[in-house]
PDB file of N, CA and C in Angstrom:
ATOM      1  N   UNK A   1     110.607  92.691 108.088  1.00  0.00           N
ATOM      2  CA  UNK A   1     110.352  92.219 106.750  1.00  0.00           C
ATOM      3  C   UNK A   1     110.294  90.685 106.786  1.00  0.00           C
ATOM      4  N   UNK A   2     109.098  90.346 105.854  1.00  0.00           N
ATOM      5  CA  UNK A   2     109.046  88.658 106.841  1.00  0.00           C
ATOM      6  C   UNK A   2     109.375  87.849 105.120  1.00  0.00           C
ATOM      7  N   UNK A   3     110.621  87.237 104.984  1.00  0.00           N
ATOM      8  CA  UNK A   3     111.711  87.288 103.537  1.00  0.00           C
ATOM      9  C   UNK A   3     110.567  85.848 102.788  1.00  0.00           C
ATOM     10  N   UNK A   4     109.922  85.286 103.839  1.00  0.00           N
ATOM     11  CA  UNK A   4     109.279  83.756 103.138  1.00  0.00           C
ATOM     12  C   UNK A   4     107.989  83.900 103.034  1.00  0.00           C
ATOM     13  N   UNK A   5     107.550  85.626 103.756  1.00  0.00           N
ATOM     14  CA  UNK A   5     106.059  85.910 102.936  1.00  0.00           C
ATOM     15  C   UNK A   5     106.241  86.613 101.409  1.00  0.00           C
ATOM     16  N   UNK A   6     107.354  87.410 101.192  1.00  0.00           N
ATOM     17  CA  UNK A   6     107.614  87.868  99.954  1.00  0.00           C
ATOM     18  C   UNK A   6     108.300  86.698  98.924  1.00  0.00           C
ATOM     19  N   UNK A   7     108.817  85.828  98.835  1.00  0.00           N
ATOM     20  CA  UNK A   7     109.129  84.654  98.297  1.00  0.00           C
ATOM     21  C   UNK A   7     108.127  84.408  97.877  1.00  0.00           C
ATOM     22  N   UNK A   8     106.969  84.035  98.972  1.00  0.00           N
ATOM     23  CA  UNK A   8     105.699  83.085  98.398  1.00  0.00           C
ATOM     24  C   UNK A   8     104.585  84.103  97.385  1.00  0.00           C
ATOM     25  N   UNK A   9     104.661  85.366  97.685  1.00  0.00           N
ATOM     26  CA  UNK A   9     103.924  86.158  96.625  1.00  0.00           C
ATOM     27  C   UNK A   9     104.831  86.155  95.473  1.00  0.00           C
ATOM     28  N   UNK A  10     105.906  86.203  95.861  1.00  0.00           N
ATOM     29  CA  UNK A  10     106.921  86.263  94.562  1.00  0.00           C
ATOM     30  C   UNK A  10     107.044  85.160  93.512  1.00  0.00           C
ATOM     31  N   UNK A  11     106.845  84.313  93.803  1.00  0.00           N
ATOM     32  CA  UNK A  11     106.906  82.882  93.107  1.00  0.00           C
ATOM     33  C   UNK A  11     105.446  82.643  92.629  1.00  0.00           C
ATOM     34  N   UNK A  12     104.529  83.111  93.128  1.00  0.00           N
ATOM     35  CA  UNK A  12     102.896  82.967  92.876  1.00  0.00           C
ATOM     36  C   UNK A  12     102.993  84.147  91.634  1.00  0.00           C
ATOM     37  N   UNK A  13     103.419  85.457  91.712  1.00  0.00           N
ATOM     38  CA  UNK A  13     104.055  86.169  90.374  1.00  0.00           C
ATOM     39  C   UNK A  13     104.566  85.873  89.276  1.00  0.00           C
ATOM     40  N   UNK A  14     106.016  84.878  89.443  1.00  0.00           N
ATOM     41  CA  UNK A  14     106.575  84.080  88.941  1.00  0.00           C
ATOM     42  C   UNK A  14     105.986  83.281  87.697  1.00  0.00           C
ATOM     43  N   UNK A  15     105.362  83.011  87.865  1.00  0.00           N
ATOM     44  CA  UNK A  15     104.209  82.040  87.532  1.00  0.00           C
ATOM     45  C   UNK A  15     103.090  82.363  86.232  1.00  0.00           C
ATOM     46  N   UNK A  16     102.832  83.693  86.822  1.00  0.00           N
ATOM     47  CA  UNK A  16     102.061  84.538  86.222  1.00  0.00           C
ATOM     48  C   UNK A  16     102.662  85.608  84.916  1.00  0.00           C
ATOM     49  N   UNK A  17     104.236  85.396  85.399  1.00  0.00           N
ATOM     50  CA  UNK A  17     104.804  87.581  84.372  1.00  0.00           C
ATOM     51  C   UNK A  17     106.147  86.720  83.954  1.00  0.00           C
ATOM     52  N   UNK A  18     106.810  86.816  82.990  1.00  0.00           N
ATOM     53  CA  UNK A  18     107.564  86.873  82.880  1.00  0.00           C
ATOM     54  C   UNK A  18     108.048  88.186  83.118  1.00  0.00           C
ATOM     55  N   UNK A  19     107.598  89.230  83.221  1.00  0.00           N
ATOM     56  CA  UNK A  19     108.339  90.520  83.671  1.00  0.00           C
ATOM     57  C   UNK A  19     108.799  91.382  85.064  1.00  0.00           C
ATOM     58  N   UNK A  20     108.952  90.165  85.891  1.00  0.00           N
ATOM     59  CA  UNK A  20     109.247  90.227  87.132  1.00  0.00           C
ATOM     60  C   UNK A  20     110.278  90.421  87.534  1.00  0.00           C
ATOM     61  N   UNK A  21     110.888  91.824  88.578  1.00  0.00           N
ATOM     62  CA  UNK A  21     112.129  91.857  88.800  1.00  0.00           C
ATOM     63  C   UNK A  21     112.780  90.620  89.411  1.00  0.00           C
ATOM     64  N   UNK A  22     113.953  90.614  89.575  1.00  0.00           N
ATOM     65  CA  UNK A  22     114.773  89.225  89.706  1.00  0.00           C
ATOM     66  C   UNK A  22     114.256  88.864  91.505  1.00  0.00           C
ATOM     67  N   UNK A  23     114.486  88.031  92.252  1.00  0.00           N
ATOM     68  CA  UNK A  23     114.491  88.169  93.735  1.00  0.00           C
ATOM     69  C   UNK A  23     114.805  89.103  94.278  1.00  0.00           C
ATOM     70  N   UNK A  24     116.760  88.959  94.613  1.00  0.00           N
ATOM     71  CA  UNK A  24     117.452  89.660  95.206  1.00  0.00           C
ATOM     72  C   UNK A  24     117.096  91.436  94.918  1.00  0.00           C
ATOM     73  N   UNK A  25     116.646  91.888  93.763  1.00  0.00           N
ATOM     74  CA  UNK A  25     115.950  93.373  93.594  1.00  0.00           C
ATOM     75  C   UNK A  25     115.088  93.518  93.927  1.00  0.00           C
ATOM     76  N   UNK A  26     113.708  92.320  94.364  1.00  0.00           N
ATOM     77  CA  UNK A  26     112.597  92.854  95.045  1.00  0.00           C
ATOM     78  C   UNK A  26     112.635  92.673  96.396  1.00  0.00           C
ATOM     79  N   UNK A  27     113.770  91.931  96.977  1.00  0.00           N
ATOM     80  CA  UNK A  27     114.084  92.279  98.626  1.00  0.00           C
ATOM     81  C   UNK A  27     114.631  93.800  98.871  1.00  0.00           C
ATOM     82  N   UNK A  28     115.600  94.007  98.128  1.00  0.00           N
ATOM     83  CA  UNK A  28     116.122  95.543  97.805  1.00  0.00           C
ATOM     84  C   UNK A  28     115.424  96.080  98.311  1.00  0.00           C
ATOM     85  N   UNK A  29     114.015  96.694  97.158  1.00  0.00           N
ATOM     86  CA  UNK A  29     113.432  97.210  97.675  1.00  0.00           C
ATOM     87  C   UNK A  29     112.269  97.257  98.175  1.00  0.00           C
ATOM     88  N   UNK A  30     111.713  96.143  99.121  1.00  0.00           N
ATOM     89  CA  UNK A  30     111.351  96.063 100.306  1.00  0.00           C
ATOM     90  C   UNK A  30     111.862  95.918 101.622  1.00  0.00           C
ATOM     91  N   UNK A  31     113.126  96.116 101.582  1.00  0.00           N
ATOM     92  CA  UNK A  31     113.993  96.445 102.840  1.00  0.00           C
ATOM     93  C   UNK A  31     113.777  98.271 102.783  1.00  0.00           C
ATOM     94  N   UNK A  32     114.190  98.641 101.262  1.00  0.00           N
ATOM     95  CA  UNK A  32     113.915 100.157 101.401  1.00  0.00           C
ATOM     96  C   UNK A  32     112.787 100.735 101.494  1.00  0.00           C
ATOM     97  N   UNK A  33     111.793 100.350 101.239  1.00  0.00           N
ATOM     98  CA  UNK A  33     110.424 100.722 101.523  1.00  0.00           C
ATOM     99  C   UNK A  33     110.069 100.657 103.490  1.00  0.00           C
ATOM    100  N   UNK A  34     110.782  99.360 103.413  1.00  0.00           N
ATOM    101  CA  UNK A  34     110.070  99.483 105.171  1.00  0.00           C
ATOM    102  C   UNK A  34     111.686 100.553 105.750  1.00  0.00           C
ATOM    103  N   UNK A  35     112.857 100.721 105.916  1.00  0.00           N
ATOM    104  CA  UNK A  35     113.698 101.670 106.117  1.00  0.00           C
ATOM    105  C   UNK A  35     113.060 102.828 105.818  1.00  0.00           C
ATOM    106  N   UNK A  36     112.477 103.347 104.699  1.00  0.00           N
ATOM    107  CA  UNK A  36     111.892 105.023 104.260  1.00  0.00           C
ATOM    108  C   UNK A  36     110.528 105.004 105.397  1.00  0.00           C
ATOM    109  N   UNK A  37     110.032 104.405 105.386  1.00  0.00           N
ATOM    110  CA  UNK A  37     108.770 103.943 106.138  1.00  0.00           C
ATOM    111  C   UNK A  37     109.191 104.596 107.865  1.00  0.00           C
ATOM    112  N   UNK A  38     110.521 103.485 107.850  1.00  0.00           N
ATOM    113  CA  UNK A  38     110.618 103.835 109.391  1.00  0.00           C
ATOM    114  C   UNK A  38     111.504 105.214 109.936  1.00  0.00           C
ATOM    115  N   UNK A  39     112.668 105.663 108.885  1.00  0.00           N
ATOM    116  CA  UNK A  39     113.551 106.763 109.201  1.00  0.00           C
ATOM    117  C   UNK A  39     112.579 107.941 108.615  1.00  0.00           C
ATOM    118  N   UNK A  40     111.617 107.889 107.693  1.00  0.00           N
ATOM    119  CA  UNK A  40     111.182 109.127 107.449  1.00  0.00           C
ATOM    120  C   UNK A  40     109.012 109.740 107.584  1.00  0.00           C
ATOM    121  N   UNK A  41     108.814 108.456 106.760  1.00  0.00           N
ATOM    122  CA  UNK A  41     107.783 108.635 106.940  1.00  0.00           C
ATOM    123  C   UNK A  41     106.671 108.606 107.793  1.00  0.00           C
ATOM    124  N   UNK A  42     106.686 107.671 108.954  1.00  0.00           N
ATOM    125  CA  UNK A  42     106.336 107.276 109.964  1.00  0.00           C
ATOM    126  C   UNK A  42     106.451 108.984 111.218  1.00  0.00           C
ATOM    127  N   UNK A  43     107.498 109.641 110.605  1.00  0.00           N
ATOM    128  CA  UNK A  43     108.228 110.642 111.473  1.00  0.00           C
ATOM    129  C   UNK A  43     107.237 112.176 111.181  1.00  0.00           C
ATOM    130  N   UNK A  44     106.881 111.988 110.126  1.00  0.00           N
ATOM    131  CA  UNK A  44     105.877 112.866 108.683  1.00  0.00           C
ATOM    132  C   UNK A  44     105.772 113.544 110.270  1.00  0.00           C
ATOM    133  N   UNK A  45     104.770 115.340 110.363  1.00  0.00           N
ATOM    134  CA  UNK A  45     103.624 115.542 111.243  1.00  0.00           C
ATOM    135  C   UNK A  45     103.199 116.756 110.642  1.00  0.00           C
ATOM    136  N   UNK A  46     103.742 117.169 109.557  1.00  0.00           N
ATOM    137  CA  UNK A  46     103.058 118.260 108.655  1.00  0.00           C
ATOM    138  C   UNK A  46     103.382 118.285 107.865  1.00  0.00           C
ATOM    139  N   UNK A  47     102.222 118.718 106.277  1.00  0.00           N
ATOM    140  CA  UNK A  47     103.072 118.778 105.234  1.00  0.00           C
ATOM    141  C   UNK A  47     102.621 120.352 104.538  1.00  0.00           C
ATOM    142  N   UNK A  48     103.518 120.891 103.531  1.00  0.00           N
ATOM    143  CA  UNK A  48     102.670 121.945 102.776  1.00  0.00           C
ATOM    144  C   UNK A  48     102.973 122.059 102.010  1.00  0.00           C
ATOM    145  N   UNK A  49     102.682 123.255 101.167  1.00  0.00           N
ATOM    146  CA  UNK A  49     102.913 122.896  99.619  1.00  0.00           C
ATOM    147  C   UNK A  49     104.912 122.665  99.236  1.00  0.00           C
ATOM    148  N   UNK A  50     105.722 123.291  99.948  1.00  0.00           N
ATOM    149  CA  UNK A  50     106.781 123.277  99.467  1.00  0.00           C
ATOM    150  C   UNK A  50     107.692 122.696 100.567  1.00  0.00           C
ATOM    151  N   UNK A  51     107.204 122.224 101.732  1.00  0.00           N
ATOM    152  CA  UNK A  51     108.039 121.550 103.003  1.00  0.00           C
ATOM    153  C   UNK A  51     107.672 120.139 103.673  1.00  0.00           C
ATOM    154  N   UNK A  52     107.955 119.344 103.747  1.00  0.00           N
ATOM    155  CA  UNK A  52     107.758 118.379 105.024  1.00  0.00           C
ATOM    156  C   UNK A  52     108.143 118.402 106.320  1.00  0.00           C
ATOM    157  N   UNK A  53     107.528 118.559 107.266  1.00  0.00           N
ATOM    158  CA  UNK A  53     107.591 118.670 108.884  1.00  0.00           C
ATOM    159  C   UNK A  53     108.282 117.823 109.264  1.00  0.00           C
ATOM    160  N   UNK A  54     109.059 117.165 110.021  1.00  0.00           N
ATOM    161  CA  UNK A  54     109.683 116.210 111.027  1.00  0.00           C
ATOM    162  C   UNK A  54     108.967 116.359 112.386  1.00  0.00           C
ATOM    163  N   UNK A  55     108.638 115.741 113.195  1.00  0.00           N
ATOM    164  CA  UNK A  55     108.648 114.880 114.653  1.00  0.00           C
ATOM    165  C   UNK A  55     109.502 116.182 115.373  1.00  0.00           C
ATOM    166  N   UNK A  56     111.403 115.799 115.131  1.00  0.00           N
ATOM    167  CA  UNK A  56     112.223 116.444 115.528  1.00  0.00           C
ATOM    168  C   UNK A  56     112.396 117.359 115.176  1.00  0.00           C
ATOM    169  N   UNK A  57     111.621 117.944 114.850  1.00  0.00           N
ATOM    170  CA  UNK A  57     111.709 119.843 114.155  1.00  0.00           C
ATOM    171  C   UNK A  57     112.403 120.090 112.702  1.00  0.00           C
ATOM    172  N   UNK A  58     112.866 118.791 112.355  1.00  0.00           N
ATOM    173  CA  UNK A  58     113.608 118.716 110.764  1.00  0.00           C
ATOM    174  C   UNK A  58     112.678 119.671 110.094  1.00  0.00           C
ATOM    175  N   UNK A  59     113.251 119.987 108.632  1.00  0.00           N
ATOM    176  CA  UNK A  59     112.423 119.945 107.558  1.00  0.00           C
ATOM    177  C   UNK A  59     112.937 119.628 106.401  1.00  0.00           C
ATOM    178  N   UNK A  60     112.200 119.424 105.182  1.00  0.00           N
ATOM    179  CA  UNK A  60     112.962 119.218 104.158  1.00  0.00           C
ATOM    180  C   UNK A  60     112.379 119.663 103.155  1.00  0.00           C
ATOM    181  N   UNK A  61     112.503 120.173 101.981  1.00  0.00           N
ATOM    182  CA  UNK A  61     111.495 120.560 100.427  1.00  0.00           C
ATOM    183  C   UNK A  61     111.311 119.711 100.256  1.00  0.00           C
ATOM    184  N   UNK A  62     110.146 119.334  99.675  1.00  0.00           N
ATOM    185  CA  UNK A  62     109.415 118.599  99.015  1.00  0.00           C
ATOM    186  C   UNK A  62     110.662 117.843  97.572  1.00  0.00           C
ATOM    187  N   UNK A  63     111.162 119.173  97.137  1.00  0.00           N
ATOM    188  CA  UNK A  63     112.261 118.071  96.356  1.00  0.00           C
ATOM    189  C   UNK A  63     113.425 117.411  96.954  1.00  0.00           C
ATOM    190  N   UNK A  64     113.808 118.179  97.990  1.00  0.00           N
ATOM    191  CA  UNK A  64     115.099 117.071  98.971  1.00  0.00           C
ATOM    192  C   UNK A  64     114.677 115.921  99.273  1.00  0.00           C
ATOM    193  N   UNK A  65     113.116 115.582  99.827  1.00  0.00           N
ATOM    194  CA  UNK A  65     112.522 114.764 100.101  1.00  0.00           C
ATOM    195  C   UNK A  65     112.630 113.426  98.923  1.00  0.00           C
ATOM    196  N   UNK A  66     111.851 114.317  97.868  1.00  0.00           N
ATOM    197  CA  UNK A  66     112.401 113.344  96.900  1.00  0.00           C
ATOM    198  C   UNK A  66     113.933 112.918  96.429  1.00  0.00           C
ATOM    199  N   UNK A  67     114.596 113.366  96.468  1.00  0.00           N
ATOM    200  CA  UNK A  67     115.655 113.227  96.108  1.00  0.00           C
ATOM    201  C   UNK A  67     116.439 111.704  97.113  1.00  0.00           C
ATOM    202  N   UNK A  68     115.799 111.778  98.622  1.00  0.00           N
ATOM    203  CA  UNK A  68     115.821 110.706  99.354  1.00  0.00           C
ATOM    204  C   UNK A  68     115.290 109.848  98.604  1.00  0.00           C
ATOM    205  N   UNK A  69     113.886 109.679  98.287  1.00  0.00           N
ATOM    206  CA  UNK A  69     113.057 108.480  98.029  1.00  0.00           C
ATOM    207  C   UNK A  69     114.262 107.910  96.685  1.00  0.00           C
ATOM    208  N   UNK A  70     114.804 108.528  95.850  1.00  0.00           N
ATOM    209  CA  UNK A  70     115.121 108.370  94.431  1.00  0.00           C
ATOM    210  C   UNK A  70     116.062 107.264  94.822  1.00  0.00           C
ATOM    211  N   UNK A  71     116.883 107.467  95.954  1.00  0.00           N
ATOM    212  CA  UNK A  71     118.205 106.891  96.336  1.00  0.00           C
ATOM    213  C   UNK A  71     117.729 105.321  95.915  1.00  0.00           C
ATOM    214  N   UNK A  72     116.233 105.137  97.201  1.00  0.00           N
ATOM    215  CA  UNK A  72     115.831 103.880  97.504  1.00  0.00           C
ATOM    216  C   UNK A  72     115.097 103.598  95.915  1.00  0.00           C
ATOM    217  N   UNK A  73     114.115 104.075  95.726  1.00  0.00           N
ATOM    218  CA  UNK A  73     113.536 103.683  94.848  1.00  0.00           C
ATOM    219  C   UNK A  73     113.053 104.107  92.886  1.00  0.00           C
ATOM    220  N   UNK A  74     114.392 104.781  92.636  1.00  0.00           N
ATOM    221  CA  UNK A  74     114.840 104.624  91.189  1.00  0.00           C
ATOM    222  C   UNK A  74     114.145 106.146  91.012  1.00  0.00           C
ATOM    223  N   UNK A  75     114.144 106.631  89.774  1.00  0.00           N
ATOM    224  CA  UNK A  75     113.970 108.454  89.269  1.00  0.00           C
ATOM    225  C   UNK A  75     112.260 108.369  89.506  1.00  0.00           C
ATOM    226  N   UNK A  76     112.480 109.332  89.645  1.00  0.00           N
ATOM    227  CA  UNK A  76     110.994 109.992  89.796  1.00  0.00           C
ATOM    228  C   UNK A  76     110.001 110.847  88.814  1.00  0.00           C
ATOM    229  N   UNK A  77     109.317 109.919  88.280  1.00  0.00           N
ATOM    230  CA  UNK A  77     108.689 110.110  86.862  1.00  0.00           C
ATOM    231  C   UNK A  77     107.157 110.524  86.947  1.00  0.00           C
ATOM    232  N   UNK A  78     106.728 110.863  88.288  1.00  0.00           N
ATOM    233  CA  UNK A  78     105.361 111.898  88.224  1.00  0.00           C
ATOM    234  C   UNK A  78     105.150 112.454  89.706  1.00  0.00           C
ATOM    235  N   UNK A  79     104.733 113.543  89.582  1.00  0.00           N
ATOM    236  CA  UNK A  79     104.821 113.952  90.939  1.00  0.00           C
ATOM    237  C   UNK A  79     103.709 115.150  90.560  1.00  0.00           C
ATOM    238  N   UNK A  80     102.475 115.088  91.625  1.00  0.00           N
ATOM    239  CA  UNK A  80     101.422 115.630  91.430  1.00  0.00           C
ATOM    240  C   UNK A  80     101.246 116.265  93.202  1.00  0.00           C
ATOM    241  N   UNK A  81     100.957 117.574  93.347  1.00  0.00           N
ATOM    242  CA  UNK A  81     100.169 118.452  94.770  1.00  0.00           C
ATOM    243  C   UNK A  81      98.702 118.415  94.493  1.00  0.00           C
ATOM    244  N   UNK A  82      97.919 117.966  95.130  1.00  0.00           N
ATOM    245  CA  UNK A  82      96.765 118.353  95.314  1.00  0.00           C
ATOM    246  C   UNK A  82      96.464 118.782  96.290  1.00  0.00           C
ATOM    247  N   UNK A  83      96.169 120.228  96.581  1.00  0.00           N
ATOM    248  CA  UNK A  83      95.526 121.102  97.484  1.00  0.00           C
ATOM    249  C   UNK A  83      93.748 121.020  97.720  1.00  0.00           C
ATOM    250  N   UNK A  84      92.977 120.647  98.554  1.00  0.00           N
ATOM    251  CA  UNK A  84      91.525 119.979  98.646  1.00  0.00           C
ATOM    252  C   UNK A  84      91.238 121.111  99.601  1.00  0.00           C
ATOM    253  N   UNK A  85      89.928 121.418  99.595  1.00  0.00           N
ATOM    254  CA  UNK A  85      89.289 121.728 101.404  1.00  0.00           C
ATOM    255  C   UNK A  85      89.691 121.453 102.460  1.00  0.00           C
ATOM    256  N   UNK A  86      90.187 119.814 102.736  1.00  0.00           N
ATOM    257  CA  UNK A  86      90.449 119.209 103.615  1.00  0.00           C
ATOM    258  C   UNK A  86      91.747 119.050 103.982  1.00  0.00           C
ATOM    259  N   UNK A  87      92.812 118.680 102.674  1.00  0.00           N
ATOM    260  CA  UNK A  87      93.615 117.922 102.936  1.00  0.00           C
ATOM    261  C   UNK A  87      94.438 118.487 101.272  1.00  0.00           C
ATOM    262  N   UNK A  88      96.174 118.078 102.288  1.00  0.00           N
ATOM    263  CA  UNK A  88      96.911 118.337 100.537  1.00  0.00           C
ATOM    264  C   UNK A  88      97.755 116.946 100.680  1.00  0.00           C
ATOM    265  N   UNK A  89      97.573 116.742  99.292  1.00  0.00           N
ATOM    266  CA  UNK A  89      98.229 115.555  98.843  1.00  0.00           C
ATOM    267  C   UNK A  89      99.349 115.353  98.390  1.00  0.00           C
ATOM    268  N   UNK A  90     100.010 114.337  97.969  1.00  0.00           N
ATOM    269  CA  UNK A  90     101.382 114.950  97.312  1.00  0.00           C
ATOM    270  C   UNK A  90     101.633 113.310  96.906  1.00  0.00           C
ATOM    271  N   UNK A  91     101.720 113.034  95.740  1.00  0.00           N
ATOM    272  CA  UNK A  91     101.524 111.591  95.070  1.00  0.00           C
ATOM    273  C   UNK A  91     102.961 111.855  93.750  1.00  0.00           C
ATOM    274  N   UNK A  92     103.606 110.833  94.333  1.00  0.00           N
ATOM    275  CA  UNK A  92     104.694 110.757  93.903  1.00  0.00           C
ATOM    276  C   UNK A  92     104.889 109.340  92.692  1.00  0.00           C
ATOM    277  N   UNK A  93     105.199 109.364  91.910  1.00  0.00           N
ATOM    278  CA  UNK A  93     105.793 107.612  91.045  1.00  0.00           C
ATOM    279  C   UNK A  93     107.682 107.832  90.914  1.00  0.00           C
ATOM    280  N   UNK A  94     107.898 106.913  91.135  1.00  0.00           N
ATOM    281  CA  UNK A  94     109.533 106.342  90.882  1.00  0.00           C
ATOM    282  C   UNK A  94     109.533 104.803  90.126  1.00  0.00           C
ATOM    283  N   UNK A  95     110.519 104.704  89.684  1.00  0.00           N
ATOM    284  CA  UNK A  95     110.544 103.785  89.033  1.00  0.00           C
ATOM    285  C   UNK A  95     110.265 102.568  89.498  1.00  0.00           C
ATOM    286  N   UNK A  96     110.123 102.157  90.533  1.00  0.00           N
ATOM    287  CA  UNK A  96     109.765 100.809  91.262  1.00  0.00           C
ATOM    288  C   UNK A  96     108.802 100.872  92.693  1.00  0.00           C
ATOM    289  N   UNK A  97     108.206 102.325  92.812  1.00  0.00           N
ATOM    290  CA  UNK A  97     107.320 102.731  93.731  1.00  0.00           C
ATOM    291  C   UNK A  97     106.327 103.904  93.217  1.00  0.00           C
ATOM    292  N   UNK A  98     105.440 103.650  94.258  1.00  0.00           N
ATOM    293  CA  UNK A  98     104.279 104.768  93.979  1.00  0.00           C
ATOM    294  C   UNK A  98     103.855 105.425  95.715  1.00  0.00           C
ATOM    295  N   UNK A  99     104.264 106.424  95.975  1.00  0.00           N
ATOM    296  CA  UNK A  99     103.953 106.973  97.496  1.00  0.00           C
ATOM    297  C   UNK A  99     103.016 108.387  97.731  1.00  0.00           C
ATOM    298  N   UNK A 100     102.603 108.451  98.476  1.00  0.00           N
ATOM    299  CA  UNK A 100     101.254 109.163  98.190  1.00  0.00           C
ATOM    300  C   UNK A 100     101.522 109.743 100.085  1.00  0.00           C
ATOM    301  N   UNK A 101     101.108 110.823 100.405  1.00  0.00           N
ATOM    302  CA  UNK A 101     101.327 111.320 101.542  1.00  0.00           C
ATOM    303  C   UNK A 101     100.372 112.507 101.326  1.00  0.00           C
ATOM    304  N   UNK A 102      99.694 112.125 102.796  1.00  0.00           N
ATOM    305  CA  UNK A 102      98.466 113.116 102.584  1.00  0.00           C
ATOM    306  C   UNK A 102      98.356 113.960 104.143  1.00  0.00           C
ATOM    307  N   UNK A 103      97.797 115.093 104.018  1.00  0.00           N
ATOM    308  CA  UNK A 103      97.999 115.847 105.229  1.00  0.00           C
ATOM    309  C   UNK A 103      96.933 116.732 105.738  1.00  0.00           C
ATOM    310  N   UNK A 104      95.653 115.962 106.106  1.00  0.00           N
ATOM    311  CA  UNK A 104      94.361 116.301 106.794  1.00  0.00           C
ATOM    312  C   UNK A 104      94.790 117.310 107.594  1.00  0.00           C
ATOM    313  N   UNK A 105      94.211 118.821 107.233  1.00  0.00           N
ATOM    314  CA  UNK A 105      93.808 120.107 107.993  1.00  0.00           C
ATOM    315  C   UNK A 105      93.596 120.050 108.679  1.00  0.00           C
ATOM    316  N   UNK A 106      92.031 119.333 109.184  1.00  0.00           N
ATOM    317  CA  UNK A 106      91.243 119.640 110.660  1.00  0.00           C
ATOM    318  C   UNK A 106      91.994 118.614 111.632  1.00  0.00           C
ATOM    319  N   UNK A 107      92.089 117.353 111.412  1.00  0.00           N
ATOM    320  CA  UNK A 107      92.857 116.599 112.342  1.00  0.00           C
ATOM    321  C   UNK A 107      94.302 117.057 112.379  1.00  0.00           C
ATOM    322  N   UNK A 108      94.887 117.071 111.917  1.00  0.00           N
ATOM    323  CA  UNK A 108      96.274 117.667 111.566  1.00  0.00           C
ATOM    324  C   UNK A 108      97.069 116.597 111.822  1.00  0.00           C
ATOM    325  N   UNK A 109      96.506 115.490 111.155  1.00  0.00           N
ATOM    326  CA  UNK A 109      97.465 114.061 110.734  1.00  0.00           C
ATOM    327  C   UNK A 109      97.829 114.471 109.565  1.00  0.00           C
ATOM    328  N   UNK A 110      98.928 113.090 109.519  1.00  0.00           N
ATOM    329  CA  UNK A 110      99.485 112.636 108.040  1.00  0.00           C
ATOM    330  C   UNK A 110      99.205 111.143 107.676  1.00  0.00           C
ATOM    331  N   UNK A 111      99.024 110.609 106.829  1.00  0.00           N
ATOM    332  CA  UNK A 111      98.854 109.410 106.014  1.00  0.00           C
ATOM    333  C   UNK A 111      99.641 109.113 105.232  1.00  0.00           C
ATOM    334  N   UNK A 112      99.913 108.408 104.679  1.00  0.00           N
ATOM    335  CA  UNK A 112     100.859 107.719 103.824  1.00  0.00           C
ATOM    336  C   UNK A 112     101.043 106.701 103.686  1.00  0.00           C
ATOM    337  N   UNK A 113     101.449 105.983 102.452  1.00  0.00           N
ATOM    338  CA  UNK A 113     101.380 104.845 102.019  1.00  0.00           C
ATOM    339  C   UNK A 113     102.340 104.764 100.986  1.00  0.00           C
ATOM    340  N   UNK A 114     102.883 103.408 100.229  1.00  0.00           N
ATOM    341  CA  UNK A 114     104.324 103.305  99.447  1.00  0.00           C
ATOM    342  C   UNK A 114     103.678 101.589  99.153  1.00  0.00           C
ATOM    343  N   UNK A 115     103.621 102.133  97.527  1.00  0.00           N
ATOM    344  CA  UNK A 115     103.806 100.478  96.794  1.00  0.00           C
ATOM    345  C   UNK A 115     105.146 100.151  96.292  1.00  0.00           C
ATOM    346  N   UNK A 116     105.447  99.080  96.341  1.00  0.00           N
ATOM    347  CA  UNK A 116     106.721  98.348  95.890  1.00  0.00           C
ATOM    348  C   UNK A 116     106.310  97.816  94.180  1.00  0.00           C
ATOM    349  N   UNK A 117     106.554  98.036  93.247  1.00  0.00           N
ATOM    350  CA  UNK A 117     106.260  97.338  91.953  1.00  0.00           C
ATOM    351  C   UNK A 117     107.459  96.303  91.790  1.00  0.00           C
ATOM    352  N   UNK A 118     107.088  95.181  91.390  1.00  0.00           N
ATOM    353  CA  UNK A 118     107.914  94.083  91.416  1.00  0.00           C
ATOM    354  C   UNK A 118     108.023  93.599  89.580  1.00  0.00           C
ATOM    355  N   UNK A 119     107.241  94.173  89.163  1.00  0.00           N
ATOM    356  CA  UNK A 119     107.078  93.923  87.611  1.00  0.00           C
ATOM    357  C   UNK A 119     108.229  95.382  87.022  1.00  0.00           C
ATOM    358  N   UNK A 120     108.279  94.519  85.732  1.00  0.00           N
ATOM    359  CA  UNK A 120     108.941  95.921  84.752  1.00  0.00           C
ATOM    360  C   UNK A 120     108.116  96.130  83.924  1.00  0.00           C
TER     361      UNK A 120
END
């Protein structure tokens, strides 16, 4: 986490919102975003409608799963499955994030991605 590239977007924000979480809460959670990143998501290697795969043979429901993210990043206020031809999705909002994890059929990757919201 590089603390004087988030400062300098942060202060360029600053500038712009008065509705900006304080500092010390948007390091929070961008320490927890890159931690979820590295203990869980990064680890992803299947998903389906009601489980997430682990690397190490873990698994977890889709709501235990969440119930992790909640810790880091505040209640969880939309949560949408999309089942495609290709690929199922699973797009999550919490109160200070938005994470989206997707799980291509034919390749049999995972994707994923996690915004940090710094505004209220």
């Amino acid at each position: 986490m590089n603390i004087e590239k988030i400062k300098e977007k942060y202060d360029l924000l600053k500038k712009e919102s008065d509705n900006i979480l304080p500092f010390d809460k948007v390091l929070l959670l961008e320490k927890a975003k890159e931690e979820f990143e590295v203990k869980y998501l990064s680890k992803i290697v299947k998903v389906d409608g009601n489980f997430i795969y682990f690397e190490n043979g873990a698994s977890f429901l889709v709501e235990n799963f969440i119930k992790k993210a909640e810790i880091s990043f505040g209640e969880l206020s939309f949560l949408e499955r999309k089942d495609t031809f290709d690929r199922l999705i699973i797009e999550m909002a919490f109160s200070f994030a938005l994470m989206s994890i997707s799980y291509f059929f034919d390749s049999k990757s995972v994707k994923y991605k996690v915004n940090v919201y710094w505004d209220m």
